[in-house]
Protein backbone atom coordinates (compact mmCIF):
# COMPACT_ATOMS: atom_id res chain seq x y z
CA UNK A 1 0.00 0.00 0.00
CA UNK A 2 2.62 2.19 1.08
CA UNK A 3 4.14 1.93 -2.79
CA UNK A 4 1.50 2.52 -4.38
CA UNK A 5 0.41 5.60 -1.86
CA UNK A 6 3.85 6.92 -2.71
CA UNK A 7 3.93 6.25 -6.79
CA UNK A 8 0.50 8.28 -6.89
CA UNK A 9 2.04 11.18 -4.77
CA UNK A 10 5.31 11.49 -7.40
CA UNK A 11 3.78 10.45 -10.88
CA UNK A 12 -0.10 10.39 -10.78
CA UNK A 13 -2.85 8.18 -10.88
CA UNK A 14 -1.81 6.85 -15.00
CA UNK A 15 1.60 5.69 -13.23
CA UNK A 16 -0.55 3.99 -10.60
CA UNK A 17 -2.97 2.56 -13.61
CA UNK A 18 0.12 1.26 -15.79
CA UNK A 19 2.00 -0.22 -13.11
CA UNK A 20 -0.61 -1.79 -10.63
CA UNK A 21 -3.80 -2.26 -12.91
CA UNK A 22 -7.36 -0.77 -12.40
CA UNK A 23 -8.15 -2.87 -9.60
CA UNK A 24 -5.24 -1.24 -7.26
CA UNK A 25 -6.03 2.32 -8.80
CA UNK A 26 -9.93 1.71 -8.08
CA UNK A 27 -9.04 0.32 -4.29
CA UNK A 28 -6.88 3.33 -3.66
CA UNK A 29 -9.30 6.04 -4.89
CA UNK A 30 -12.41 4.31 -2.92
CA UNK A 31 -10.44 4.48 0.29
CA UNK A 32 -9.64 8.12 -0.27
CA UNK A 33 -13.27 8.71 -1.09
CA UNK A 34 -14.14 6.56 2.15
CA UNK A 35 -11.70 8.53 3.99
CA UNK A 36 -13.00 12.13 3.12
CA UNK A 37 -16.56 11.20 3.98
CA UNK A 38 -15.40 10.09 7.14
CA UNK A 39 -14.04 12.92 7.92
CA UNK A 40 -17.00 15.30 6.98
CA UNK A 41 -19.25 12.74 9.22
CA UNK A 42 -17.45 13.97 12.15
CA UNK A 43 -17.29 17.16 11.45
CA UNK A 44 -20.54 17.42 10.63
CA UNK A 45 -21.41 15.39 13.68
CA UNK A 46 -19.37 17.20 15.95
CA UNK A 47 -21.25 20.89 14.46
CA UNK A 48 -24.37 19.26 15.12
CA UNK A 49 -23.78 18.14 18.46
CA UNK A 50 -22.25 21.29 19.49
CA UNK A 51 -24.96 23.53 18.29
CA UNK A 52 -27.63 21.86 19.58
């Protein structure tokens, strides 16, 4: 994970594509996608339950 994480960083997602294949590419943008509604869940939460 960590080499892939690291190829995307230096030489994009088409690096990630032509060296892994679509089904690493596809896992690592769903767990980025996963991750960023996570994080707007809490903060949303944590809004919510503050203001109320």
């Amino acid at each position: 994970m960590k080499k892939y994480k690291l190829l995307l960083k230096e030489k994009g997602w088409k690096a990630v594509v032509n060296e892994a294949g679509w089904k690493v590419a596809m896992g690592l943008f769903l767990f980025f996608l996963v991750k960023g509604l996570v994080w707007l869940a809490v903060i949303y939460g944590g809004l919510k339950w503050f203001t109320s």
